[in-house]
N, C-alpha and C. Protein backbone atom coordinates (compact mmCIF):
# COMPACT_ATOMS: atom_id res chain seq x y z
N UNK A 1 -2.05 10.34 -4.10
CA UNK A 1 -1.69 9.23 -3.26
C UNK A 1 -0.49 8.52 -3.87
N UNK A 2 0.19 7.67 -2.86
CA UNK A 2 1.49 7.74 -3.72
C UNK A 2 1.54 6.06 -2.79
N UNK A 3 1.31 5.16 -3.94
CA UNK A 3 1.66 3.75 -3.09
C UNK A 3 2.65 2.95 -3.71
N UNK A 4 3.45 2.62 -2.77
CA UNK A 4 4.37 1.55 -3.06
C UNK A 4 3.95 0.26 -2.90
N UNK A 5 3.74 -0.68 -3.70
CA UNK A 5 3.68 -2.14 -3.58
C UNK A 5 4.04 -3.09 -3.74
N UNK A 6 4.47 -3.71 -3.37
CA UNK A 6 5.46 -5.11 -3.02
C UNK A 6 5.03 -6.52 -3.39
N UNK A 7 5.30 -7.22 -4.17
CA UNK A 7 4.50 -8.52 -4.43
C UNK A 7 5.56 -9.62 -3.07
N UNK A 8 4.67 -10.13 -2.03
CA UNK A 8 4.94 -10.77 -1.37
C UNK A 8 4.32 -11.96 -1.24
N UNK A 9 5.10 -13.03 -0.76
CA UNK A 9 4.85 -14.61 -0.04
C UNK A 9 4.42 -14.47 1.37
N UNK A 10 4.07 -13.31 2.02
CA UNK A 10 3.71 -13.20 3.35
C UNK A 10 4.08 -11.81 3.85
N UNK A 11 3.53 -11.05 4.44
CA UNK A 11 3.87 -9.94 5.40
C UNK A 11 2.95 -9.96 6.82
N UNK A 12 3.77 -9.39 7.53
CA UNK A 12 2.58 -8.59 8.94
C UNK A 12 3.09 -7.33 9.46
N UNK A 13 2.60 -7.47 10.41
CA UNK A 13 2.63 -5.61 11.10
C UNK A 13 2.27 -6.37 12.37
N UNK A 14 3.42 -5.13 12.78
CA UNK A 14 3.35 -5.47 14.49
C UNK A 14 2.93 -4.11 15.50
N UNK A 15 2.32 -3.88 16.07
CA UNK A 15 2.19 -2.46 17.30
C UNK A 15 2.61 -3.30 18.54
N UNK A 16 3.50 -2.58 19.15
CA UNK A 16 3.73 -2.76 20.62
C UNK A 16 4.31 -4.65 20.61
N UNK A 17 4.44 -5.18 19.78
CA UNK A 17 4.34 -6.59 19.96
C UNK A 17 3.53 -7.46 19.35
N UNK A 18 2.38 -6.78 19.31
CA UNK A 18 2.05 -7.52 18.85
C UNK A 18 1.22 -7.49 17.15
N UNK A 19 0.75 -8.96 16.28
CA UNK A 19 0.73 -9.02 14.98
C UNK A 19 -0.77 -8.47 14.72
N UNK A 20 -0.93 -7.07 14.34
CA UNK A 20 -2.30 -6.91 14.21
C UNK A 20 -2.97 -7.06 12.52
N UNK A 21 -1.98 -7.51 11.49
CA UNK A 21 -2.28 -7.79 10.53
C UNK A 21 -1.23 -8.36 9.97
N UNK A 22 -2.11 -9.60 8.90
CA UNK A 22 -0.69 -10.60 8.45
C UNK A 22 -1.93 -11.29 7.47
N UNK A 23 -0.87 -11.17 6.17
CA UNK A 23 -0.56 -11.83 5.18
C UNK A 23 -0.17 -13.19 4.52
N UNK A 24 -0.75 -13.67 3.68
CA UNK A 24 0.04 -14.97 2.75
C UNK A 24 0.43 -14.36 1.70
N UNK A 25 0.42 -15.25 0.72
CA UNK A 25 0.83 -14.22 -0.60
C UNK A 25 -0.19 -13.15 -1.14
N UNK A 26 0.47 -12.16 -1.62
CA UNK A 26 -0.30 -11.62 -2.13
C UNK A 26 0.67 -9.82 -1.86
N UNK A 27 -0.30 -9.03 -1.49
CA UNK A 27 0.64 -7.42 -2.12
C UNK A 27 0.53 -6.35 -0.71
N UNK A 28 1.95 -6.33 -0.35
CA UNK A 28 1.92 -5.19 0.64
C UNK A 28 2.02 -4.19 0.10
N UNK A 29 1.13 -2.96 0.22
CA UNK A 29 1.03 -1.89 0.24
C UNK A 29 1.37 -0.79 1.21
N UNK A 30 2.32 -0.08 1.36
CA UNK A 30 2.36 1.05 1.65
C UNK A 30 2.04 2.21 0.77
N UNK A 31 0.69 3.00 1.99
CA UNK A 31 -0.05 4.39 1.30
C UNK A 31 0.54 5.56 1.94
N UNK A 32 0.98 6.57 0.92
CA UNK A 32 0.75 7.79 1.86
C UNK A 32 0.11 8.63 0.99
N UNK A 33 -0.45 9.46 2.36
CA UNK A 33 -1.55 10.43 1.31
C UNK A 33 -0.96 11.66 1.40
N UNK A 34 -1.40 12.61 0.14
CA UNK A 34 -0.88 13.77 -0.06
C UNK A 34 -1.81 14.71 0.17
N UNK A 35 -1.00 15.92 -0.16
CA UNK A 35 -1.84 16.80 0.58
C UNK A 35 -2.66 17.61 -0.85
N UNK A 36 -4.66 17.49 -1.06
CA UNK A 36 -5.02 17.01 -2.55
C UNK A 36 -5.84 16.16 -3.19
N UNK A 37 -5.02 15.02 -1.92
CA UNK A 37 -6.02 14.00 -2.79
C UNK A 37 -7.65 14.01 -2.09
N UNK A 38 -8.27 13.07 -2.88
CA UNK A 38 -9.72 12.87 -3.28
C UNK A 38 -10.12 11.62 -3.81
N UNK A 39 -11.42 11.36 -3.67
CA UNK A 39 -12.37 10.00 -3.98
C UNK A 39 -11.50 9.27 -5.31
N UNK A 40 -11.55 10.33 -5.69
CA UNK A 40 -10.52 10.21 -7.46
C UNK A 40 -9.34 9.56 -7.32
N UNK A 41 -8.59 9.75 -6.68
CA UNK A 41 -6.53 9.14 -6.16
C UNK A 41 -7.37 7.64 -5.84
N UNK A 42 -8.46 7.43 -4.92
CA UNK A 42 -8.18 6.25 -4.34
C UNK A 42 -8.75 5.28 -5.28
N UNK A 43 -9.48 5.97 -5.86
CA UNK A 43 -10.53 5.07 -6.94
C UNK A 43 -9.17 4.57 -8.43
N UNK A 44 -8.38 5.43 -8.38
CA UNK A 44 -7.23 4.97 -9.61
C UNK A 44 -6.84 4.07 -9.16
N UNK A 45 -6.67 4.17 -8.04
CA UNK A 45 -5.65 2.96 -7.42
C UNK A 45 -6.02 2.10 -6.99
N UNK A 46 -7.47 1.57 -6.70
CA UNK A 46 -8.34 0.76 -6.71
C UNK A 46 -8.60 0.03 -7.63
N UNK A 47 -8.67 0.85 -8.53
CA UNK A 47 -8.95 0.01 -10.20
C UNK A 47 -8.06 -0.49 -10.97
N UNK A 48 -6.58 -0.44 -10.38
CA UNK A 48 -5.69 -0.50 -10.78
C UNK A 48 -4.35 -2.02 -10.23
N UNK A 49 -4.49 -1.52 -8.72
CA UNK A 49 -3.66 -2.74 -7.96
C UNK A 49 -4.29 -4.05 -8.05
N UNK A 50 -4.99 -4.36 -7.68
CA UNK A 50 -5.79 -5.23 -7.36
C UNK A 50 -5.74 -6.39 -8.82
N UNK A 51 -5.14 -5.81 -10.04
CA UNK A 51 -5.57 -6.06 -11.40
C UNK A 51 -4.27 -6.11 -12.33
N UNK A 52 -2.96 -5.73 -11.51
CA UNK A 52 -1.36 -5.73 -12.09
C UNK A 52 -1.39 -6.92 -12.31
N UNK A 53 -1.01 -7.24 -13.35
CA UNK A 53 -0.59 -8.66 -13.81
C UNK A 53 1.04 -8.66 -13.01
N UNK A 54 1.15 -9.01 -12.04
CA UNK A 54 2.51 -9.26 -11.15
C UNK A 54 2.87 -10.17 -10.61
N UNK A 55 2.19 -11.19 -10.96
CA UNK A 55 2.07 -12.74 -9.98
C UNK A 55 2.67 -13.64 -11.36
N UNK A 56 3.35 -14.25 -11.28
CA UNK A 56 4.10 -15.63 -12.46
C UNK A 56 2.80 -16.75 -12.48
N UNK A 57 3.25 -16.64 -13.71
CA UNK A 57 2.06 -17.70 -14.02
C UNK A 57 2.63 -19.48 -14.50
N UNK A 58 2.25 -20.04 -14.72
CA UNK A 58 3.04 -21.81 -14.81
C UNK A 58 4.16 -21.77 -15.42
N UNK A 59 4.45 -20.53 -16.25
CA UNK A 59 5.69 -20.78 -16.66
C UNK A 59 6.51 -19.83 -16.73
N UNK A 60 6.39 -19.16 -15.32
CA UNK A 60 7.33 -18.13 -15.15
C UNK A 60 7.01 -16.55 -15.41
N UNK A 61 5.76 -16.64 -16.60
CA UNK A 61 5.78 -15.29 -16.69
C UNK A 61 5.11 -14.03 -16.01
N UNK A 62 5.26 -12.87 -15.55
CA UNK A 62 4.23 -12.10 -14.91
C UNK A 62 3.14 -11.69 -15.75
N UNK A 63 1.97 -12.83 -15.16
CA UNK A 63 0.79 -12.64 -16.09
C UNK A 63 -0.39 -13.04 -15.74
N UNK A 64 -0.19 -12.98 -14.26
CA UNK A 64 -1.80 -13.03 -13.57
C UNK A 64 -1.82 -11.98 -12.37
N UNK A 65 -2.78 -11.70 -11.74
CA UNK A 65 -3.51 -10.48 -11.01
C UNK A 65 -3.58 -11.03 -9.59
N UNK A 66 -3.58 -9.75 -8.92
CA UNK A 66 -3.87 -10.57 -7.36
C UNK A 66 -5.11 -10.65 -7.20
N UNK A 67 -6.02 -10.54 -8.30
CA UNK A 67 -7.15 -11.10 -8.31
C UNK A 67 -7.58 -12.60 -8.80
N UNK A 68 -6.07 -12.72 -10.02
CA UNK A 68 -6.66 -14.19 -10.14
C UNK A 68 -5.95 -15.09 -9.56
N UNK A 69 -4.80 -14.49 -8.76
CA UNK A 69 -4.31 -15.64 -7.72
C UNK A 69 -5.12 -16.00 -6.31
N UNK A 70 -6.27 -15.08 -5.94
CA UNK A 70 -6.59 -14.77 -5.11
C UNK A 70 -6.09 -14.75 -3.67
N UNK A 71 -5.43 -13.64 -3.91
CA UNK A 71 -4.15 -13.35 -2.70
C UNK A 71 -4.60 -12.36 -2.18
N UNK A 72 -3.67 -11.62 -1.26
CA UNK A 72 -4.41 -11.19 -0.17
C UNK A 72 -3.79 -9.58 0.16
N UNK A 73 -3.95 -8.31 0.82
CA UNK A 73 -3.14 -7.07 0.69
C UNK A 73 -3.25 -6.71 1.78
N UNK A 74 -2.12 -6.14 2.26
CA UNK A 74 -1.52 -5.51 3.55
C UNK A 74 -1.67 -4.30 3.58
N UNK A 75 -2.60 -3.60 3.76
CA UNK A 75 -2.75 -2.01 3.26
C UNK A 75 -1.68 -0.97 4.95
N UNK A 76 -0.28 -0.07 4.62
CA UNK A 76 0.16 0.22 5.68
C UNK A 76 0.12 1.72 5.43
N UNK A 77 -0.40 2.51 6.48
CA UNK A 77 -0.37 3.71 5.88
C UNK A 77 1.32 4.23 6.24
N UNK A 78 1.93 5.12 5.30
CA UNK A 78 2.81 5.56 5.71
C UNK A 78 3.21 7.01 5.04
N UNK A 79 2.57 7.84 5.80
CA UNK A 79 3.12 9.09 5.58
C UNK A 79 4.39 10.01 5.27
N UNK A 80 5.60 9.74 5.14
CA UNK A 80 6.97 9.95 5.08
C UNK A 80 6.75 9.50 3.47
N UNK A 81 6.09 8.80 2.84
CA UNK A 81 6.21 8.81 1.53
C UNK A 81 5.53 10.02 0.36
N UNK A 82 5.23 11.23 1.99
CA UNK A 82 5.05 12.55 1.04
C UNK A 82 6.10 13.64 1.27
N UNK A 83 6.98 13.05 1.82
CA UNK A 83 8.37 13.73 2.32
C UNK A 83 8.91 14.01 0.89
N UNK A 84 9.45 15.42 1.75
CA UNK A 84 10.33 16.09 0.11
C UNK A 84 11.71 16.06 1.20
N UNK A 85 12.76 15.72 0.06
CA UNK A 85 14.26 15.61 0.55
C UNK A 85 15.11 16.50 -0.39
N UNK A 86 14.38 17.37 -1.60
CA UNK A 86 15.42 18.45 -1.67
C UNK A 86 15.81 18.81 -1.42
N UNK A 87 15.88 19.56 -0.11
CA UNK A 87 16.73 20.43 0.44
C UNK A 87 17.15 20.14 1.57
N UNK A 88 18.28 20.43 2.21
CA UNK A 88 19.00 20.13 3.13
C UNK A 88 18.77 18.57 3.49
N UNK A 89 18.99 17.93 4.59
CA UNK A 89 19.71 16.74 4.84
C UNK A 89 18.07 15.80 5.91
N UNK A 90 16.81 17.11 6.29
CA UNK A 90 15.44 16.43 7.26
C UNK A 90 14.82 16.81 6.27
N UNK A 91 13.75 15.64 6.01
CA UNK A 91 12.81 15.80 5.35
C UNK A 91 11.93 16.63 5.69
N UNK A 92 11.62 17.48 5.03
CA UNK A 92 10.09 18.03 5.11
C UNK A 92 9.18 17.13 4.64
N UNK A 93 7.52 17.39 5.31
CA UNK A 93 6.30 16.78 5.13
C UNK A 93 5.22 17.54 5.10
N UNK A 94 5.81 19.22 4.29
CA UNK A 94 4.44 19.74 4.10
C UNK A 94 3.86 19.56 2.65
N UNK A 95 3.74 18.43 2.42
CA UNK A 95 3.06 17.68 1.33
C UNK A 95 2.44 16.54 1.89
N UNK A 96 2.33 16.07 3.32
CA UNK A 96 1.48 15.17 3.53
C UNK A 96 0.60 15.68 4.12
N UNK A 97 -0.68 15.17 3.76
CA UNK A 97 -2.04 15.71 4.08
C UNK A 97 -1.86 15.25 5.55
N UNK A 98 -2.92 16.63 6.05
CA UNK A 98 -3.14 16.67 7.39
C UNK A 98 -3.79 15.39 7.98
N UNK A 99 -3.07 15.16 9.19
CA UNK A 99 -3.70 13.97 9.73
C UNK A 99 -5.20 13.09 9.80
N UNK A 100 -5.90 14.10 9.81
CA UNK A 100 -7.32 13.42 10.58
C UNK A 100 -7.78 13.27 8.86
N UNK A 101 -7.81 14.00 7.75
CA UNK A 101 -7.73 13.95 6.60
C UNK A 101 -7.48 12.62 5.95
N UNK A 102 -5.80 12.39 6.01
CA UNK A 102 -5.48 11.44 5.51
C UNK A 102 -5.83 9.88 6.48
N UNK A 103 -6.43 10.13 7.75
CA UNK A 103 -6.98 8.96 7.94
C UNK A 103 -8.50 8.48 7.23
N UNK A 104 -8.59 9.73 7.02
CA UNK A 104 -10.53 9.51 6.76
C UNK A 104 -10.09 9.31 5.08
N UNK A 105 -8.91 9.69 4.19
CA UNK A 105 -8.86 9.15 3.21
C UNK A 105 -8.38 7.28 3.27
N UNK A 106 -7.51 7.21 4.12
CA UNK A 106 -6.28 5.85 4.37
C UNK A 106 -7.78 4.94 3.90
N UNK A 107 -8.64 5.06 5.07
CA UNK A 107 -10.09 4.20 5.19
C UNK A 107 -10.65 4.07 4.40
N UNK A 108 -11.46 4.92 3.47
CA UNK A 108 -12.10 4.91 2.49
C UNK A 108 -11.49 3.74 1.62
N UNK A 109 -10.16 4.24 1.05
CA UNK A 109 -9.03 3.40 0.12
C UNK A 109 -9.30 1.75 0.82
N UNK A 110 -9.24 1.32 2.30
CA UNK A 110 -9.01 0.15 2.76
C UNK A 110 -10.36 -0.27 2.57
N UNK A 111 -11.50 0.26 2.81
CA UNK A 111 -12.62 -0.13 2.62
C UNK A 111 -13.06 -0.48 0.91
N UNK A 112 -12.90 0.30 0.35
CA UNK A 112 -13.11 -0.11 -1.03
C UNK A 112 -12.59 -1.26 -1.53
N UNK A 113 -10.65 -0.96 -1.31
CA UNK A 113 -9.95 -2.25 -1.99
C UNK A 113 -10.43 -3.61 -0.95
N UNK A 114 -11.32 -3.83 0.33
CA UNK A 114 -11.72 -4.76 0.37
C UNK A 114 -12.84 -5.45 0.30
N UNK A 115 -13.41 -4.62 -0.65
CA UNK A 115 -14.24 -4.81 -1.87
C UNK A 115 -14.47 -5.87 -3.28
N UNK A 116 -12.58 -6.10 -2.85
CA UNK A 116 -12.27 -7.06 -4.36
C UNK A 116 -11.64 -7.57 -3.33
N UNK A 117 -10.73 -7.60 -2.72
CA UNK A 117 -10.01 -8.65 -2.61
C UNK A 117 -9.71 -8.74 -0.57
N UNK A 118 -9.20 -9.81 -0.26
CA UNK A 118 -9.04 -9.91 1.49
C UNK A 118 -8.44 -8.98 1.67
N UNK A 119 -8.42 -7.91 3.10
CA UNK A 119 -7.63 -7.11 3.11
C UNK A 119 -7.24 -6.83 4.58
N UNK A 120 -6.11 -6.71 5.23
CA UNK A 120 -5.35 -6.36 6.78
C UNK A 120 -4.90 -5.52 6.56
N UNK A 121 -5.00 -4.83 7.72
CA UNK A 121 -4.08 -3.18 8.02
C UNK A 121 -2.96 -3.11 9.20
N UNK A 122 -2.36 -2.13 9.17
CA UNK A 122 -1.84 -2.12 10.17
C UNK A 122 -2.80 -0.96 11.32
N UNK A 123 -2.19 -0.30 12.34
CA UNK A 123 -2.80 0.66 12.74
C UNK A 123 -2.83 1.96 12.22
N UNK A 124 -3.39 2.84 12.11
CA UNK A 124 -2.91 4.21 11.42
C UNK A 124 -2.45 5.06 12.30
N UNK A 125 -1.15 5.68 12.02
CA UNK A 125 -0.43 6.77 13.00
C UNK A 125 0.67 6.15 14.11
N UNK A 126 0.32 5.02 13.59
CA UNK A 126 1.30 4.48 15.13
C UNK A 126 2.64 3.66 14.62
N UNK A 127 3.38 3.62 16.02
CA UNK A 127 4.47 3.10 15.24
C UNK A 127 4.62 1.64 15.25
N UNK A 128 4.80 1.08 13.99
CA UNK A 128 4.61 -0.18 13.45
C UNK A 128 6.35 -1.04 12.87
N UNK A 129 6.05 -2.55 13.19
CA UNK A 129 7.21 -2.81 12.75
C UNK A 129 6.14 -3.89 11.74
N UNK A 130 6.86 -3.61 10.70
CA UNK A 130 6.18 -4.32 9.35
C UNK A 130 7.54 -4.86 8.76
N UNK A 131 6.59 -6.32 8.69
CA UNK A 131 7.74 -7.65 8.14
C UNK A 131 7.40 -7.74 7.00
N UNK A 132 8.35 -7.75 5.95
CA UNK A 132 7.42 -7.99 4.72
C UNK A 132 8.78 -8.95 3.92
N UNK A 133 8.30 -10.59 3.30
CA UNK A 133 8.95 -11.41 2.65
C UNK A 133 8.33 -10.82 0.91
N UNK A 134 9.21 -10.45 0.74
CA UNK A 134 8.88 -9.58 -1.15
C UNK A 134 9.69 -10.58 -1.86
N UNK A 135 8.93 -11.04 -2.54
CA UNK A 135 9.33 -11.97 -3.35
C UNK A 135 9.41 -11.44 -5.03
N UNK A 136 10.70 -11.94 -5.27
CA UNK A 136 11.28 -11.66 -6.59
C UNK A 136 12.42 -10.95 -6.11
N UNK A 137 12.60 -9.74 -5.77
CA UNK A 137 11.64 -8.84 -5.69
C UNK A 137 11.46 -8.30 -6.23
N UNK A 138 9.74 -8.07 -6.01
CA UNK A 138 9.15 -6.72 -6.88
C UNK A 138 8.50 -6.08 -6.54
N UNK A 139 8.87 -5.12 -6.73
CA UNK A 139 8.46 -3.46 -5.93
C UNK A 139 8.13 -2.90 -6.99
N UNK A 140 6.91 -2.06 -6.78
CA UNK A 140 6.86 -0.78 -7.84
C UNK A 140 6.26 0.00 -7.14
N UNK A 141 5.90 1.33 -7.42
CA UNK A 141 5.74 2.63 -7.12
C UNK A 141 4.77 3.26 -7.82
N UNK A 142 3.05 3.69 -7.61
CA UNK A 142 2.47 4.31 -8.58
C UNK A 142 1.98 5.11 -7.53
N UNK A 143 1.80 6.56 -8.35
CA UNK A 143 1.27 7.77 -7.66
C UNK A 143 0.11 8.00 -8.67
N UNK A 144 -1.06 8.56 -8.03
CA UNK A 144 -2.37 8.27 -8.65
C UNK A 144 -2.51 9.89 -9.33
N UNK A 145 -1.58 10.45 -9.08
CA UNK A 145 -1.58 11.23 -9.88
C UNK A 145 -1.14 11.45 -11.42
N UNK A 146 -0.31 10.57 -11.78
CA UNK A 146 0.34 10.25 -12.89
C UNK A 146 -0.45 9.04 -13.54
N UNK A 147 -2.03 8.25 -13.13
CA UNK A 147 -2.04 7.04 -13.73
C UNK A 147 -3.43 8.22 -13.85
């Protein structure tokens, strides 16, 4: 699983118009799942986000959790983040797990991480316009294969 996360002051997600999930502070996530993963990918990354010291603390430094700010996560699935762009100029995506797959994984992952902490989604599979205010910014990138 390969998630990018964003420390934000607010995000949402929009289908068709309208806001089917929205944020205060706290961590947008975009997931995509690979083609592989297992109980194991989501559980790293479970035990893991939720617990980044990425939030400034009274005096600036990154040194509290979006657990102890108690903030809130935008979980978006997005598949194109198993896109390979080596070669030629269109991505290939035969590294993203098959659809019905990576929904029945996306869920599991959303269900757990809202376990610890509040959690909104967008829709899965559909096309979404996602607002996201990233503050700092800070972005990072962990693939649960490497943690």
């Amino acid at each position: 699983m390969i998630a990018v996360i964003q420390r934000v002051s607010s995000s949402y997600v929009e289908v068709n118009g309208e806001i089917v999930g929205k944020i205060g502070k706290g961590i947008n996530i975009l997931l995509g799942v690979v083609k592989g993963d297992t109980d194991e990918d989501i559980k790293k990354l479970v035990n893991k986000i939720p617990y980044l010291r990425i939030f400034e603390d009274e005096i600036g430094k990154m040194n509290l959790s979006l657990v102890d700010i108690e903030g809130e996560v935008l979980i978006i699935s997005q598949f194109t983040l198993a896109g390979n762009l080596k070669k030629g100029r269109r991505p290939s995506f035969e590294n993203a797990e098959e659809p019905s797959r990576a929904q029945e994984l996306y869920n599991r992952f959303v269900k757990q991480m809202s376990q610890i902490v509040p959690v909104q989604t967008g829709v899965f599979a559909a096309h979404m316009k996602v607002f996201i205010e990233n503050d700092g910014p800070v972005t990072f990138i962990l693939n649960s294969k490497e943690l």
